[in-house]
PDB file of N, CA and C in Angstrom:
ATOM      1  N   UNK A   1     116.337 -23.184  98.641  1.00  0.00           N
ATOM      2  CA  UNK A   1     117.483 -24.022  98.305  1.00  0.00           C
ATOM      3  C   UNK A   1     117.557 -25.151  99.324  1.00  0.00           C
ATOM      4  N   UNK A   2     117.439 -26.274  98.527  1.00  0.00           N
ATOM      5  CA  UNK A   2     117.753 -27.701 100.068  1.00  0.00           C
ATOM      6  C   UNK A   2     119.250 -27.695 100.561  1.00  0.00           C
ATOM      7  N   UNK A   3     118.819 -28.109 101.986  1.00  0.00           N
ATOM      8  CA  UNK A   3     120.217 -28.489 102.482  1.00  0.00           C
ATOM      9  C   UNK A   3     120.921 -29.070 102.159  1.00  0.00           C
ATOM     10  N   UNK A   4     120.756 -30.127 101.105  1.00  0.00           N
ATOM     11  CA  UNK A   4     121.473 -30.854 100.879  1.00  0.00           C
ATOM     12  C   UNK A   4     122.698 -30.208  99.506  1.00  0.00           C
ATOM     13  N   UNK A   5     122.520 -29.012  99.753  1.00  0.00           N
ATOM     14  CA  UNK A   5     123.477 -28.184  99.288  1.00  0.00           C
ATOM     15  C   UNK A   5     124.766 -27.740  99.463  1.00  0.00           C
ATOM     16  N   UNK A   6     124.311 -27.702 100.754  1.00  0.00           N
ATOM     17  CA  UNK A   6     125.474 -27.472 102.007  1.00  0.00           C
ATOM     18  C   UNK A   6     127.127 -27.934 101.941  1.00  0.00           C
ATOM     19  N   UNK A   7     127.977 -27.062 101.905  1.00  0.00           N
ATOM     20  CA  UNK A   7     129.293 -27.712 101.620  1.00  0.00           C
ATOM     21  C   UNK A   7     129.553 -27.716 100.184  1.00  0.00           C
ATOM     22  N   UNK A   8     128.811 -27.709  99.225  1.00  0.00           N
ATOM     23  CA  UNK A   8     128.937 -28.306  97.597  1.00  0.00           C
ATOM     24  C   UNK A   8     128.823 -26.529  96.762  1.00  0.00           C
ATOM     25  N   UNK A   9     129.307 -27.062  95.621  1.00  0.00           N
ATOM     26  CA  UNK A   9     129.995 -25.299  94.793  1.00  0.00           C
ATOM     27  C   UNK A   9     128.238 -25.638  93.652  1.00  0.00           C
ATOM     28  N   UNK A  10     127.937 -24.891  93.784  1.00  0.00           N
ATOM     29  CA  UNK A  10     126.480 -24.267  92.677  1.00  0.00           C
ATOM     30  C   UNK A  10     126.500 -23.469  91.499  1.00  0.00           C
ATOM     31  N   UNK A  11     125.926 -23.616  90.947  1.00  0.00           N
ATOM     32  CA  UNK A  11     125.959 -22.387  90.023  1.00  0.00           C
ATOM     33  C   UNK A  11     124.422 -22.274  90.088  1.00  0.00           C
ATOM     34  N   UNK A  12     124.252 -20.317  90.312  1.00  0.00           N
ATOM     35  CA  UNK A  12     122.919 -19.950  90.673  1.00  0.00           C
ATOM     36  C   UNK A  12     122.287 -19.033  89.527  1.00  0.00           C
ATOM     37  N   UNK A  13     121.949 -19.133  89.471  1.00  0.00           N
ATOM     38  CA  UNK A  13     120.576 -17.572  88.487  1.00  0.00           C
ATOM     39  C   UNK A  13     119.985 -16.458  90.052  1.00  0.00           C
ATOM     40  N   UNK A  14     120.319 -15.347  90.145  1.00  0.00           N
ATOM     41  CA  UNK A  14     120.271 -14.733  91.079  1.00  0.00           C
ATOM     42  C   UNK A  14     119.568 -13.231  90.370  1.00  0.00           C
ATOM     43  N   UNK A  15     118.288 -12.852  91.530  1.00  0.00           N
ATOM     44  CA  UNK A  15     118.188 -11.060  91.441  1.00  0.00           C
ATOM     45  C   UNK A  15     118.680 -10.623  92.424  1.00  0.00           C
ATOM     46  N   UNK A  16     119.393  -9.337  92.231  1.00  0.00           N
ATOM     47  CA  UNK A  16     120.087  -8.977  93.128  1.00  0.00           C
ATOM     48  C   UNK A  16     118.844  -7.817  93.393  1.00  0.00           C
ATOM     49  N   UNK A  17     119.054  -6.589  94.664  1.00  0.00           N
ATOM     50  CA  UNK A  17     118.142  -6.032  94.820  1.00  0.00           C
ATOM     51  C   UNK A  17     118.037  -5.052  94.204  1.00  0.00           C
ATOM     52  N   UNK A  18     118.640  -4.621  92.812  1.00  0.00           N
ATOM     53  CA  UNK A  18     118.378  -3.736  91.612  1.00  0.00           C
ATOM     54  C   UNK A  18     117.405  -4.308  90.599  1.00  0.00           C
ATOM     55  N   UNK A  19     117.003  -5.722  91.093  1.00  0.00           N
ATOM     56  CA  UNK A  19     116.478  -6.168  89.891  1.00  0.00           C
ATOM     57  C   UNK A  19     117.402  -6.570  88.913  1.00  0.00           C
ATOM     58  N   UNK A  20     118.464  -6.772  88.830  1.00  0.00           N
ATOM     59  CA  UNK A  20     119.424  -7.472  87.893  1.00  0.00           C
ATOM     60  C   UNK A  20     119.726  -8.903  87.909  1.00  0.00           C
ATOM     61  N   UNK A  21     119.386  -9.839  87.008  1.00  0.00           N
ATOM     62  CA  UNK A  21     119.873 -10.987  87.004  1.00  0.00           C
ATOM     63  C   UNK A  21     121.723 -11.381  86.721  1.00  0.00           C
ATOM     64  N   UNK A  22     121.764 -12.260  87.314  1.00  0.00           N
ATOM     65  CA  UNK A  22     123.568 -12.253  87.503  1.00  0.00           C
ATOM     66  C   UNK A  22     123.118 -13.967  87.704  1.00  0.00           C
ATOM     67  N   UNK A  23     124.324 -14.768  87.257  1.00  0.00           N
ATOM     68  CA  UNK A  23     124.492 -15.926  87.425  1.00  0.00           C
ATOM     69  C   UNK A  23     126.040 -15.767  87.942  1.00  0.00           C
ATOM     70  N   UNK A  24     126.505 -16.829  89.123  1.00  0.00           N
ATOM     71  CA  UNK A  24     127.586 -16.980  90.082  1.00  0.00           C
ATOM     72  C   UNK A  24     127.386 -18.397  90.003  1.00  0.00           C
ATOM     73  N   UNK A  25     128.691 -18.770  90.570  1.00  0.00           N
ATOM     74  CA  UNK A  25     129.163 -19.844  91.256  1.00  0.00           C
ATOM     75  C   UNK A  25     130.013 -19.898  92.881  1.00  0.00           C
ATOM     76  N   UNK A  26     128.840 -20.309  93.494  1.00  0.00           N
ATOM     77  CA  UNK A  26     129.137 -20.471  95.026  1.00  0.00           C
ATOM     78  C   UNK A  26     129.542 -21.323  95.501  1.00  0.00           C
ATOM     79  N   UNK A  27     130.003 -21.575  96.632  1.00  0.00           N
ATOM     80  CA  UNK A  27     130.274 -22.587  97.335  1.00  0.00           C
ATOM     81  C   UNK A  27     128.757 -22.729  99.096  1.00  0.00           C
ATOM     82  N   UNK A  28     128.686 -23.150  99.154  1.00  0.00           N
ATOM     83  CA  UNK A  28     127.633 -22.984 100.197  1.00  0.00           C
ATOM     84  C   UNK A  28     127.779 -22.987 101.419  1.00  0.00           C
ATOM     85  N   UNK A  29     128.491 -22.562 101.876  1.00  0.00           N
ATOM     86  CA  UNK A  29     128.605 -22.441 103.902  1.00  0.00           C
ATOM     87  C   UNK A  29     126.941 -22.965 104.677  1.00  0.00           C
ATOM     88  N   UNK A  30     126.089 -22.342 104.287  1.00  0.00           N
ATOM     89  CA  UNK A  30     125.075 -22.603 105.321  1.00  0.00           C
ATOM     90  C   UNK A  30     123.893 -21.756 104.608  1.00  0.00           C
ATOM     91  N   UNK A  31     122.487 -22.800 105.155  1.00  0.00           N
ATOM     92  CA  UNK A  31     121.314 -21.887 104.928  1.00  0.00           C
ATOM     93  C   UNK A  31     120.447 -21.835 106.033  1.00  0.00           C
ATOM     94  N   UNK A  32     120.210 -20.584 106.465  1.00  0.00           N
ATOM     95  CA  UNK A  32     119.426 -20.059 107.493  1.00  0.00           C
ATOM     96  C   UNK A  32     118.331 -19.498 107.315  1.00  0.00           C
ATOM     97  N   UNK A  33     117.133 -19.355 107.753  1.00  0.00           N
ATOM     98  CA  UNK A  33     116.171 -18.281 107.785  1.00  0.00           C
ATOM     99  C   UNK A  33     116.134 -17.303 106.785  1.00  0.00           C
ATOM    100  N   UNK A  34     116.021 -18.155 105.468  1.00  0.00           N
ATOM    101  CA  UNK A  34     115.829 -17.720 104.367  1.00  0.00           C
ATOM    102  C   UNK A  34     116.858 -17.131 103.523  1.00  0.00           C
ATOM    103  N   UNK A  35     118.328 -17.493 104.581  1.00  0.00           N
ATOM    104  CA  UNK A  35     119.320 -16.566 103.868  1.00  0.00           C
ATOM    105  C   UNK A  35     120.324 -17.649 103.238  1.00  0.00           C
ATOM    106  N   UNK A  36     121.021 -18.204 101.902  1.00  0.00           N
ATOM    107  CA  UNK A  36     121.973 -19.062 102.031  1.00  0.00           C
ATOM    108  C   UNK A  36     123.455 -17.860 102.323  1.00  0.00           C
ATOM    109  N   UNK A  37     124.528 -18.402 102.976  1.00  0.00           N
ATOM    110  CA  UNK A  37     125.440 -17.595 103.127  1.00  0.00           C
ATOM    111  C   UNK A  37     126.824 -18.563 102.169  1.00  0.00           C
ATOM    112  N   UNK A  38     127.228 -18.047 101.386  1.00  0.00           N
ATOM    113  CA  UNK A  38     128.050 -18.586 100.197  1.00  0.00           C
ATOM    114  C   UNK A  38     129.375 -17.988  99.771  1.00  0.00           C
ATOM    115  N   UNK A  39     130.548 -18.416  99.538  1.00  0.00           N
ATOM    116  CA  UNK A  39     131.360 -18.061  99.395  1.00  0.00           C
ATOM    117  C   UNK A  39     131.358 -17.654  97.546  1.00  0.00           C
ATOM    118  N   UNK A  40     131.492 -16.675  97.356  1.00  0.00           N
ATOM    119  CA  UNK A  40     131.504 -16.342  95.292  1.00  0.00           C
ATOM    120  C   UNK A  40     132.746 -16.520  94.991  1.00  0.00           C
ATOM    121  N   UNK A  41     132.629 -17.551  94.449  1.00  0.00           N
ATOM    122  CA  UNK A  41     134.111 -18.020  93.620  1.00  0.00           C
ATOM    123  C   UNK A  41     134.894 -17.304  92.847  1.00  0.00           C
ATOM    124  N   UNK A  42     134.088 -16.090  92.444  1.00  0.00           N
ATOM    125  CA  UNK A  42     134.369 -15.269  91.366  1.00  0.00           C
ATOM    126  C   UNK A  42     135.309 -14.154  92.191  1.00  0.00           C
ATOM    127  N   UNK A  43     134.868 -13.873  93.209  1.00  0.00           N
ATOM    128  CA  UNK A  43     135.536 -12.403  93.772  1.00  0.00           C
ATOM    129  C   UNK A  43     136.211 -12.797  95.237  1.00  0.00           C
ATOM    130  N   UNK A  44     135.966 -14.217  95.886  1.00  0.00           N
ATOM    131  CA  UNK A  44     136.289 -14.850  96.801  1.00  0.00           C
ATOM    132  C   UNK A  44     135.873 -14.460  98.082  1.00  0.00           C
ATOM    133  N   UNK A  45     134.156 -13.297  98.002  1.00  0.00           N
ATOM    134  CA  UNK A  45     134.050 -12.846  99.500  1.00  0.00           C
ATOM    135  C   UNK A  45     133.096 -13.876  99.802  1.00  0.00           C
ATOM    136  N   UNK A  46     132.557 -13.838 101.171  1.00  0.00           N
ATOM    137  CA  UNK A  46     131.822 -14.212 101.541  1.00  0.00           C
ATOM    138  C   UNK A  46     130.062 -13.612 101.661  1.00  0.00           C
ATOM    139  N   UNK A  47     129.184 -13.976 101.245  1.00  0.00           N
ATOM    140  CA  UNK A  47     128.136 -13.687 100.544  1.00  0.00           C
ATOM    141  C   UNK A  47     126.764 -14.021 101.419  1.00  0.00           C
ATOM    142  N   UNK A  48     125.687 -13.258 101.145  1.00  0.00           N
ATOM    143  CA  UNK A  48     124.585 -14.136 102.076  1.00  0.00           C
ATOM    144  C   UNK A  48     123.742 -13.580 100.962  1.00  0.00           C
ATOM    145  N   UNK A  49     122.979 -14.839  99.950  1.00  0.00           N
ATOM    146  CA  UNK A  49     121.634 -14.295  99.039  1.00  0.00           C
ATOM    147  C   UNK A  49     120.557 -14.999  99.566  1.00  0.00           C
ATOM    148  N   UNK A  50     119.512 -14.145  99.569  1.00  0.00           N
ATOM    149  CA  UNK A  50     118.033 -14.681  99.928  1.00  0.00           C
ATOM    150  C   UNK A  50     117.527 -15.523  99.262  1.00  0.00           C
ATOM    151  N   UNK A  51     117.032 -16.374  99.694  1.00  0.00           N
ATOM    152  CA  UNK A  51     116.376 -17.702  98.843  1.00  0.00           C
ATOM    153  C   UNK A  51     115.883 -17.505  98.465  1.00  0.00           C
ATOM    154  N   UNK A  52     114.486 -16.253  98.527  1.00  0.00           N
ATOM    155  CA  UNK A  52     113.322 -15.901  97.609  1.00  0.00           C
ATOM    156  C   UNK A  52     113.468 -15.370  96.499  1.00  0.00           C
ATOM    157  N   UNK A  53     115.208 -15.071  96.321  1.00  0.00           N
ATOM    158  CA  UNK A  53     115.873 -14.288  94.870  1.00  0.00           C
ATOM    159  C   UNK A  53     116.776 -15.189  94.140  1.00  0.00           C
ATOM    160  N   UNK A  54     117.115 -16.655  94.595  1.00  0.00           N
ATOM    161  CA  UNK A  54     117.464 -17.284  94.060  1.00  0.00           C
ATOM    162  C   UNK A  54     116.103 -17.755  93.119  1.00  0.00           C
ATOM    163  N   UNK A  55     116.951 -17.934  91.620  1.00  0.00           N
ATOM    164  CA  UNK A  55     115.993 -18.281  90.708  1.00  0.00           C
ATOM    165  C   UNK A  55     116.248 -20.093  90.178  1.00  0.00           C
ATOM    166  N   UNK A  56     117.321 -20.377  90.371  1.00  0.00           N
ATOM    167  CA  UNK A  56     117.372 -21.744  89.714  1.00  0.00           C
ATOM    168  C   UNK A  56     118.738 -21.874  90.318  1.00  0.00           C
ATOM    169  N   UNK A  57     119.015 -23.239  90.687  1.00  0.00           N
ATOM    170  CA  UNK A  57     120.409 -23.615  91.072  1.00  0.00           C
ATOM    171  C   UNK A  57     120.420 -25.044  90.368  1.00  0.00           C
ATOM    172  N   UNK A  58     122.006 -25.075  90.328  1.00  0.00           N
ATOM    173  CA  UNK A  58     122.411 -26.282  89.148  1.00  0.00           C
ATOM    174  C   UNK A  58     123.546 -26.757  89.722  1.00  0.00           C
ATOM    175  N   UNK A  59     123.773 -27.821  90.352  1.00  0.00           N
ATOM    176  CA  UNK A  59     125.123 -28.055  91.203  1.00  0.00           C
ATOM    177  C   UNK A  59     126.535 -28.223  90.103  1.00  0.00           C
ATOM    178  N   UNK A  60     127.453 -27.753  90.346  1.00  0.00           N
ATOM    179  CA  UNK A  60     128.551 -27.701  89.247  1.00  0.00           C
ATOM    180  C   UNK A  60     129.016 -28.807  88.850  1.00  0.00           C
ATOM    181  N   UNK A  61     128.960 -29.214  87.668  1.00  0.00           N
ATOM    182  CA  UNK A  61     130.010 -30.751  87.661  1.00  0.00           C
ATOM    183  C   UNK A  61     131.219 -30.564  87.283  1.00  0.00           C
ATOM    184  N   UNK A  62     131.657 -31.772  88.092  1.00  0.00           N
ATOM    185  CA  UNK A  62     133.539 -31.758  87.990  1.00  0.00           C
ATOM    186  C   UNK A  62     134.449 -31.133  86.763  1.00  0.00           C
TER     187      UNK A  62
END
């Protein structure tokens, strides 16, 4: 995921580590060492998904 993500709400295609695909909408705090750490809009926690399980991101429009 590029930085230039950072700060801005996404909507992702995600495997989680069951192997389940799930699509969310995040907000993006920060990406580190392979981890983005994201706030889920949906349940309001704070989140950290691996970039190598992100499948597609689509920045949200207004």
């Amino acid at each position: 995921m590029p930085e230039k993500y950072k700060g801005t709400i996404v909507q992702i295609i995600y495997m989680d580590r069951k192997g389940q695909i799930t699509k969310r909408s995040i907000e993006v705090c920060g990406i580190k060492q392979g981890l983005v750490t994201a706030k889920c809009l949906k349940t309001g926690q704070i989140r950290s998904f691996k970039v190598e399980n992100i499948l597609a991101v689509q920045p949200k429009s207004a």
